[in-house]
Protein backbone atom coordinates (compact mmCIF):
# COMPACT_ATOMS: atom_id res chain seq x y z
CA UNK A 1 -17.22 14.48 1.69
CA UNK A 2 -16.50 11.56 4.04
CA UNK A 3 -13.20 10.87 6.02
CA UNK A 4 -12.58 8.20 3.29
CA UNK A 5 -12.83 10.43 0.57
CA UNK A 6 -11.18 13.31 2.57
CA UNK A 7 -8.04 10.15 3.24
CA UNK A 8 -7.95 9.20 -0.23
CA UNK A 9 -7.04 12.73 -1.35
CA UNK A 10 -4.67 13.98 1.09
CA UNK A 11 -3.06 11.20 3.62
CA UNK A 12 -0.30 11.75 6.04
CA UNK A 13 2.05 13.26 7.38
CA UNK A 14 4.36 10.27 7.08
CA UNK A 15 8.31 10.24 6.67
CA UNK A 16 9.89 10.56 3.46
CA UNK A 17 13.32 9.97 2.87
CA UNK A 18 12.87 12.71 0.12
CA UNK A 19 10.87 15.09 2.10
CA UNK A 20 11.47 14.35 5.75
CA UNK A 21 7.81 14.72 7.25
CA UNK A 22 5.30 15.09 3.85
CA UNK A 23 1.45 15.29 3.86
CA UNK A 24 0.99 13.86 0.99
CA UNK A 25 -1.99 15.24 -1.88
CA UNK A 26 -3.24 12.76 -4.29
CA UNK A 27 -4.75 15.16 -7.09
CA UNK A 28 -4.71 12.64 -9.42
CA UNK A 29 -7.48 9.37 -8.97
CA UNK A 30 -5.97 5.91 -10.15
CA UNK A 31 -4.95 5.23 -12.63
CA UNK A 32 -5.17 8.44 -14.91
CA UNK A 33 -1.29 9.05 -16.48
CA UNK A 34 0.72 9.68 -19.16
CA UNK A 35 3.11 7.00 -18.85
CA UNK A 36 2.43 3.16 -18.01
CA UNK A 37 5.38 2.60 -16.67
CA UNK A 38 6.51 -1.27 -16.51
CA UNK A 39 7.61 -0.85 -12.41
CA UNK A 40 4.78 1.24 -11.43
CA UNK A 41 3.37 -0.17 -7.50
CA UNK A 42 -0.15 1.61 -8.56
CA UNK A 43 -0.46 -0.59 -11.19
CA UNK A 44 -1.14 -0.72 -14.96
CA UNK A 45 -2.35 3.26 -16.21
CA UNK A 46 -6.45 2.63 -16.99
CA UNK A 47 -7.02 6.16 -18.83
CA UNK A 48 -3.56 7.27 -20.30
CA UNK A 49 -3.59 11.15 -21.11
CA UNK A 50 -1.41 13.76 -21.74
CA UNK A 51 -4.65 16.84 -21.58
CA UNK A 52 -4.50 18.20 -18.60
CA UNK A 53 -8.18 18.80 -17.23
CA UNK A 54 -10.44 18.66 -14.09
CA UNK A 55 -10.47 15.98 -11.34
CA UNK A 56 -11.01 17.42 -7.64
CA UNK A 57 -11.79 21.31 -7.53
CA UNK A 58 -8.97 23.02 -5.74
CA UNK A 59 -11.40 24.40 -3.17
CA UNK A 60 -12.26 20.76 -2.01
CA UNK A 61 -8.20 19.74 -1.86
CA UNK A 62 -7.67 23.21 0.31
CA UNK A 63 -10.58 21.83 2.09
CA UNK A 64 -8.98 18.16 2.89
CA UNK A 65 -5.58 19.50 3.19
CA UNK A 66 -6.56 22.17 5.97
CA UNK A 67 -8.02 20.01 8.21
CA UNK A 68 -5.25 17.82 7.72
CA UNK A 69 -3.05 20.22 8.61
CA UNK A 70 -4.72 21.19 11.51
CA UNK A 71 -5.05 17.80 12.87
CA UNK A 72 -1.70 16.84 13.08
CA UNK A 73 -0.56 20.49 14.39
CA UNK A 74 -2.79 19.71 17.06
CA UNK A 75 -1.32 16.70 17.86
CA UNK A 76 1.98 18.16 17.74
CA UNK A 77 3.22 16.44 14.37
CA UNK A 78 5.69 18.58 12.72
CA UNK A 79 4.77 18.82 8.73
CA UNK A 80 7.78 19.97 6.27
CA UNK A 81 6.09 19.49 3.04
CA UNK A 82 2.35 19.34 1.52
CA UNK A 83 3.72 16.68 -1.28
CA UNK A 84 1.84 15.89 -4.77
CA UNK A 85 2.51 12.52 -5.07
CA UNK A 86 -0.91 11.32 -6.66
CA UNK A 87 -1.61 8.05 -8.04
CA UNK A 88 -1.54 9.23 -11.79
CA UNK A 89 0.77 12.38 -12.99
CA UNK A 90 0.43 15.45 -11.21
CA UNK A 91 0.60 18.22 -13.91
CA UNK A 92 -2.38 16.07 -15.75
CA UNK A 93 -4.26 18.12 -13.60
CA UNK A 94 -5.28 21.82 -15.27
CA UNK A 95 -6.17 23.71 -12.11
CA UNK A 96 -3.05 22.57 -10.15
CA UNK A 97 -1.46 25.78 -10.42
CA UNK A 98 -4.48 27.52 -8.41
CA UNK A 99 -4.42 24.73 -5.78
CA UNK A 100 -1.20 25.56 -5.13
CA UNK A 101 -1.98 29.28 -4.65
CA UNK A 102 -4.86 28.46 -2.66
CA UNK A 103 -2.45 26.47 0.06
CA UNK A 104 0.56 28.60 -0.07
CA UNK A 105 -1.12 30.57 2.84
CA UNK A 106 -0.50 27.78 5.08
CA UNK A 107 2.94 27.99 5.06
CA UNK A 108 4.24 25.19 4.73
CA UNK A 109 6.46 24.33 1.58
CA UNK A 110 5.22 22.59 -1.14
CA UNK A 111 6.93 20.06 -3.45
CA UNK A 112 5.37 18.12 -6.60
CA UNK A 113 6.98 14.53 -7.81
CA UNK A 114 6.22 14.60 -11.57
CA UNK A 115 7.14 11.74 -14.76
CA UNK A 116 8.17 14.75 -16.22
CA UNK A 117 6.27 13.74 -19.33
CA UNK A 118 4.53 17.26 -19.78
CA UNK A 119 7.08 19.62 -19.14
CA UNK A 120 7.77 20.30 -22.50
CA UNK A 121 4.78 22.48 -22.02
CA UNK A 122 5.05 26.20 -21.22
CA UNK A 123 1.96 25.93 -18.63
CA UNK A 124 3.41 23.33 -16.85
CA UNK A 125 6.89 24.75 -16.65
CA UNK A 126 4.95 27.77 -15.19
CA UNK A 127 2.89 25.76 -12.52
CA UNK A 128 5.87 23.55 -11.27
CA UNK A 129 7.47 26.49 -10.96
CA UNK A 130 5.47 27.83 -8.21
CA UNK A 131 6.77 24.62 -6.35
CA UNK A 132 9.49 24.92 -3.73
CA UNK A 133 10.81 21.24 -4.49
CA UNK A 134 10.43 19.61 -7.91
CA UNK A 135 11.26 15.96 -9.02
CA UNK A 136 11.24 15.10 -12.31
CA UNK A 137 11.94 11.16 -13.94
CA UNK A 138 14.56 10.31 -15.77
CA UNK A 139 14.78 6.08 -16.04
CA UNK A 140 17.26 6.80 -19.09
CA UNK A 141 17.94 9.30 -22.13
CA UNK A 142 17.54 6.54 -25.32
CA UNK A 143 14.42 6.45 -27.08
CA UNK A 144 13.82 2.79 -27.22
CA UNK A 145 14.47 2.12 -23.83
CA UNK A 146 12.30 5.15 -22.46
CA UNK A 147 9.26 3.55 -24.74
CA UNK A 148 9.86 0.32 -23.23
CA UNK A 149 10.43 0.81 -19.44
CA UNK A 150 7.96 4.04 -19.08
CA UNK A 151 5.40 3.01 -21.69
CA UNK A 152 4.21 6.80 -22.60
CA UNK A 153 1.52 7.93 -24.70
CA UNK A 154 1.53 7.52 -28.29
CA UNK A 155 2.18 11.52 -29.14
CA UNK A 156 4.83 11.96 -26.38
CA UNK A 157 8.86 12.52 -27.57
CA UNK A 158 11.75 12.24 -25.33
CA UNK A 159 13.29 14.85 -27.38
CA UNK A 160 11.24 17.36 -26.16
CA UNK A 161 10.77 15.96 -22.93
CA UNK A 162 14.54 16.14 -22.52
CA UNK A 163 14.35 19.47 -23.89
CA UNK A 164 11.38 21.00 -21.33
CA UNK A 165 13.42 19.38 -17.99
CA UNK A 166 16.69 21.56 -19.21
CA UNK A 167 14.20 24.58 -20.07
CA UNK A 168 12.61 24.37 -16.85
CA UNK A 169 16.35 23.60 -14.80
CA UNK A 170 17.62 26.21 -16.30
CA UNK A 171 15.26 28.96 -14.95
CA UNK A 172 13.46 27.39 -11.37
CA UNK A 173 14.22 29.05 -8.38
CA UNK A 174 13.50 26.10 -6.10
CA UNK A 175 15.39 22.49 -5.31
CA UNK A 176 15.10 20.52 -8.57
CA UNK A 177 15.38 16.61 -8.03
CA UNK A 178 15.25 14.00 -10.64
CA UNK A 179 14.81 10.50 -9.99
CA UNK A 180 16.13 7.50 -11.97
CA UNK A 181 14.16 3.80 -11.29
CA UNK A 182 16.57 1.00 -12.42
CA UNK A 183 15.10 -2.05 -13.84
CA UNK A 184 17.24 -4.55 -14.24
CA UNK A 185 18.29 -5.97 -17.39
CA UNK A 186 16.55 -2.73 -19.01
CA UNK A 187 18.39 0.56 -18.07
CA UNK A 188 21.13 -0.26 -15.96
CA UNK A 189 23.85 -0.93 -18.04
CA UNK A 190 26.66 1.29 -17.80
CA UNK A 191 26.44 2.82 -21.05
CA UNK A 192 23.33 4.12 -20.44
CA UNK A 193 23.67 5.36 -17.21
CA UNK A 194 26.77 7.19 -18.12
CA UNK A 195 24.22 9.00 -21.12
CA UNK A 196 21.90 9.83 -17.65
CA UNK A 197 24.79 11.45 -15.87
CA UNK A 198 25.82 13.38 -19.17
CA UNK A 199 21.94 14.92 -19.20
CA UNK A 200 21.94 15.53 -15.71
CA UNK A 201 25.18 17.25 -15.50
CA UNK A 202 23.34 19.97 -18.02
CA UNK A 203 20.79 20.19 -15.59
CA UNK A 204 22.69 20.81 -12.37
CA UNK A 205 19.63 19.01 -10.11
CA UNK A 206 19.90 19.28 -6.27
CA UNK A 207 19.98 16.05 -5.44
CA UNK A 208 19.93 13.08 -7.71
CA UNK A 209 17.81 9.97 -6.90
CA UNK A 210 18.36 6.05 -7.57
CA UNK A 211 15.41 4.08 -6.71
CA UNK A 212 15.07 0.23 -7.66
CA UNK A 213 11.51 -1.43 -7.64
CA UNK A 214 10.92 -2.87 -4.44
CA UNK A 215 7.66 -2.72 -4.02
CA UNK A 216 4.98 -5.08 -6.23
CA UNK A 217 5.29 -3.76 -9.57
CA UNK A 218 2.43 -3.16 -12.53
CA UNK A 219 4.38 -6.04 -14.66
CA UNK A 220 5.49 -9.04 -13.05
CA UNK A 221 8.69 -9.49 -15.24
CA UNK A 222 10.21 -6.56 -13.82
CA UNK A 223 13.20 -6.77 -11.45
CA UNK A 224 15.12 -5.31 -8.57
CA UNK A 225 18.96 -4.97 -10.12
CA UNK A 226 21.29 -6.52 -7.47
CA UNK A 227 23.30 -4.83 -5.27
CA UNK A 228 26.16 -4.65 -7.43
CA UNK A 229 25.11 -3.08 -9.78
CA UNK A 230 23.34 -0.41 -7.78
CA UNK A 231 26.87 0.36 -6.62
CA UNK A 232 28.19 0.45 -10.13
CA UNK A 233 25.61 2.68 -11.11
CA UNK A 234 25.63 5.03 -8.17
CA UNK A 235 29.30 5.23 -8.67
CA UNK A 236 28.82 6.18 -12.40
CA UNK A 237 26.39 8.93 -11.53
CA UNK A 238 28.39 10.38 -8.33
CA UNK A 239 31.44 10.52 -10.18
CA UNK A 240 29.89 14.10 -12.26
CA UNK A 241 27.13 15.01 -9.99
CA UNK A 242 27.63 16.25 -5.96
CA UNK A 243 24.24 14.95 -4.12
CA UNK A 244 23.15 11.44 -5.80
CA UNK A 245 21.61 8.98 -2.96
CA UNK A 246 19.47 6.16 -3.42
CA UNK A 247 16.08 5.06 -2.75
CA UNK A 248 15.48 1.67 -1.51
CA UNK A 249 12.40 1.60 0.76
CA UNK A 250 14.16 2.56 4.24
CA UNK A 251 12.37 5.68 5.73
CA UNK A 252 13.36 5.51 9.29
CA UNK A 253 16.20 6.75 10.92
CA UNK A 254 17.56 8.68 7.39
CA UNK A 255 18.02 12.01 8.33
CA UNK A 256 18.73 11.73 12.27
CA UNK A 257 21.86 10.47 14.34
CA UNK A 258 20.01 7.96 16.86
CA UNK A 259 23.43 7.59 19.12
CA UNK A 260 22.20 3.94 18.18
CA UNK A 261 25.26 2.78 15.85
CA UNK A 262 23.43 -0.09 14.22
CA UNK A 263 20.54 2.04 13.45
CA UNK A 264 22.77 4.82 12.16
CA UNK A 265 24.64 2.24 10.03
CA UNK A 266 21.77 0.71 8.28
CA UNK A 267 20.18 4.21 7.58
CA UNK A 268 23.65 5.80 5.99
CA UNK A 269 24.05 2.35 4.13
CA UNK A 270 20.42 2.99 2.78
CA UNK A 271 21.26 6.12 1.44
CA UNK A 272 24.91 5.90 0.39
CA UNK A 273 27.69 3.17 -0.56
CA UNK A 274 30.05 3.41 2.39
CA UNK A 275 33.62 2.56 1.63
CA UNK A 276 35.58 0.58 3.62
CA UNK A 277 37.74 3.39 5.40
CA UNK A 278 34.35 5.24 6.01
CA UNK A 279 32.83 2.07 8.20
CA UNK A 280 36.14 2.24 9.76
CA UNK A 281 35.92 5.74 10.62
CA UNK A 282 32.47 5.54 11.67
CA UNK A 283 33.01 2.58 14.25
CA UNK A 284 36.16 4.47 15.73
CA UNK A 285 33.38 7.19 16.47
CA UNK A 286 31.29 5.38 17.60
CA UNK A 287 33.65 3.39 19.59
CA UNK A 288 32.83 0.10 18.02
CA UNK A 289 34.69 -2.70 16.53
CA UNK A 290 34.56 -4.86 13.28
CA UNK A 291 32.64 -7.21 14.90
CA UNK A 292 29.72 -4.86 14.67
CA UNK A 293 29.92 -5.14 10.38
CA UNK A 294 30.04 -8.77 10.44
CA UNK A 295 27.20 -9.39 12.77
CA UNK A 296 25.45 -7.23 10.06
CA UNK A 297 26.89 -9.47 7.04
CA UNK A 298 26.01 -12.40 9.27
CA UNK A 299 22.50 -11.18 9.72
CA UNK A 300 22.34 -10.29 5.88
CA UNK A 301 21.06 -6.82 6.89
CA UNK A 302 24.12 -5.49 4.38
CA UNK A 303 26.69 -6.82 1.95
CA UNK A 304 29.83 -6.20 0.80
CA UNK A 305 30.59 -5.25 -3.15
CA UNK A 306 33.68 -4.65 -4.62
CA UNK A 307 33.73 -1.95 -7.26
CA UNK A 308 36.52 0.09 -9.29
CA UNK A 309 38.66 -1.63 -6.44
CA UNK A 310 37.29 -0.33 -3.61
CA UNK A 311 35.19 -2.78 -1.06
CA UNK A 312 31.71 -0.85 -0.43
CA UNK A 313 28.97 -1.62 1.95
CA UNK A 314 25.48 -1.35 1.25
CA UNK A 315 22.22 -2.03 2.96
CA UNK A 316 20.90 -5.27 1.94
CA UNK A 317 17.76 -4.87 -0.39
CA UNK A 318 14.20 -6.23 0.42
CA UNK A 319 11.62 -6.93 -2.13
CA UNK A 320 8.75 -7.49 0.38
């Protein structure tokens, strides 16, 4: 297998906001999937699927991994996860399970980001299970919408979908996730984010993910929803769940104090709304004046939004 092959199917380690430092394993070859989702950076799905069957033999991803691994310890680069986050859905692929009993010997934790589309399955519950760190999608709980933002096979149901992430929340050991992509004028309207936050509350995740489509998207008529509403919706969700952040495309800085205020600012604004009293508490630590905030607003690194009458701040999304 050639370094190019050996790149394509496990590349890294790189910082995730998720994950802090994750070497990532791409079991899954574009673009095989069970969803075709409208926002999806990979692109259109070619071969959509919901079988799950044979694409790299585990013995050639230990293979790749390893010496991955072994690399970057020898340079000194720290590794917290080994990260399935493949090009096409994860659990699509049947010996997954025995890949990740081939690499728990390497000690290093292992987490799998997954459309969730096949854990209404038994098997799959069973395999993500052996996960330390699961994500699972949910975009939004109504059946129309879910058909036209995530596009899934023919034979899939949300019902059971919906049914399998509860199943499988209600018994895993590990740190569940779930991540919600907002599209704008398609699933972020109140209503149905407030359904969302009903569903999750059942499920009791760890940590609760917004993420808006930042990056070039599969269908061109898809959009980023505006800062605003981000708020709103964040708001909506934090108001029943304890850990929601969102995901906008910043990875530096978001898990470290750099004594650098401006640095810390934009990284805590990436993650979280900060109300007004909060910046004001944070630039009394840091020994900092207002000045600093409007040089940002100036700059149009963040903006303001008002919301439920309270005046946020929030780091300024980029689309490119």
């Amino acid at each position: 297998m050639t370094k190019t092959e050996q790149d394509m199917i496990a590349f890294g380690p790189v910082p995730s906001r998720r994950l802090g430092r994750s070497l990532g394993i791409n079991n899954i070859p574009p673009k095989s999937c069970s969803y075709s989702c409208i926002y999806c950076q990979v692109g259109s799905t070619v071969c959509q699927e919901i079988e799950p069957r044979v694409f790299f033999e585990p013995e050639i991803i230990l293979q790749t991994v390893t010496s991955k691994v072994n690399a970057a310890q020898s340079a000194g680069e720290k590794i917290d996860y080994l990260t399935f986050v493949p090009d096409g859905e994860p659990t699509l692929d049947i010996n997954l399970g025995k890949t990740i009993d081939l690499l728990q010997p390497l000690g290093i934790k292992i987490a799998i980001i997954s459309n969730a589309s096949l854990v209404w399955r038994e098997d799959v519950r069973q395999i993500l299970n052996k996960a330390d760190w699961v994500s699972l999608k949910v975009d939004v709980v109504d059946e129309k919408i879910w058909r036209q933002i995530n596009q899934p096979h023919p034979e899939l149901q949300l019902p059971e979908i919906l049914q399998g992430i509860e199943c499988f929340a209600k018994n895993y050991q590990g740190e569940l996730a779930t991540e919600t992509m907002l599209v704008a004028g398609i699933n972020d309207k109140p209503a149905l984010l407030s359904r969302v936050s009903e569903f999750l509350v059942r499920c009791e995740p760890h940590i609760v993910y917004l993420a808006a489509p930042i990056r070039p998207p599969a269908q061109h008529n898809v959009h980023v929803p505006s800062e605003d509403t981000i708020v709103q919706s964040y708001e909506i969700l934090n108001e029943n769940l304890e850990n929601v952040q969102y995901l906008i495309g910043y990875e530096g800085d978001s898990f470290s104090s750099t004594g650098d205020p401006v640095r810390d600012l934009l990284a805590i604004t990436a993650v979280h709304p900060m109300r007004e009293e909060a910046v004001r508490q944070f630039l009394s630590k840091a020994d900092r004046d207002w000045s600093l905030i409007q040089e940002l607003l100036d700059q149009g690194k963040i903006r303001e939004v008002y919301f439920a009458g309270n005046r946020f701040y929030v780091r300024a999304i980029k689309t490119h």
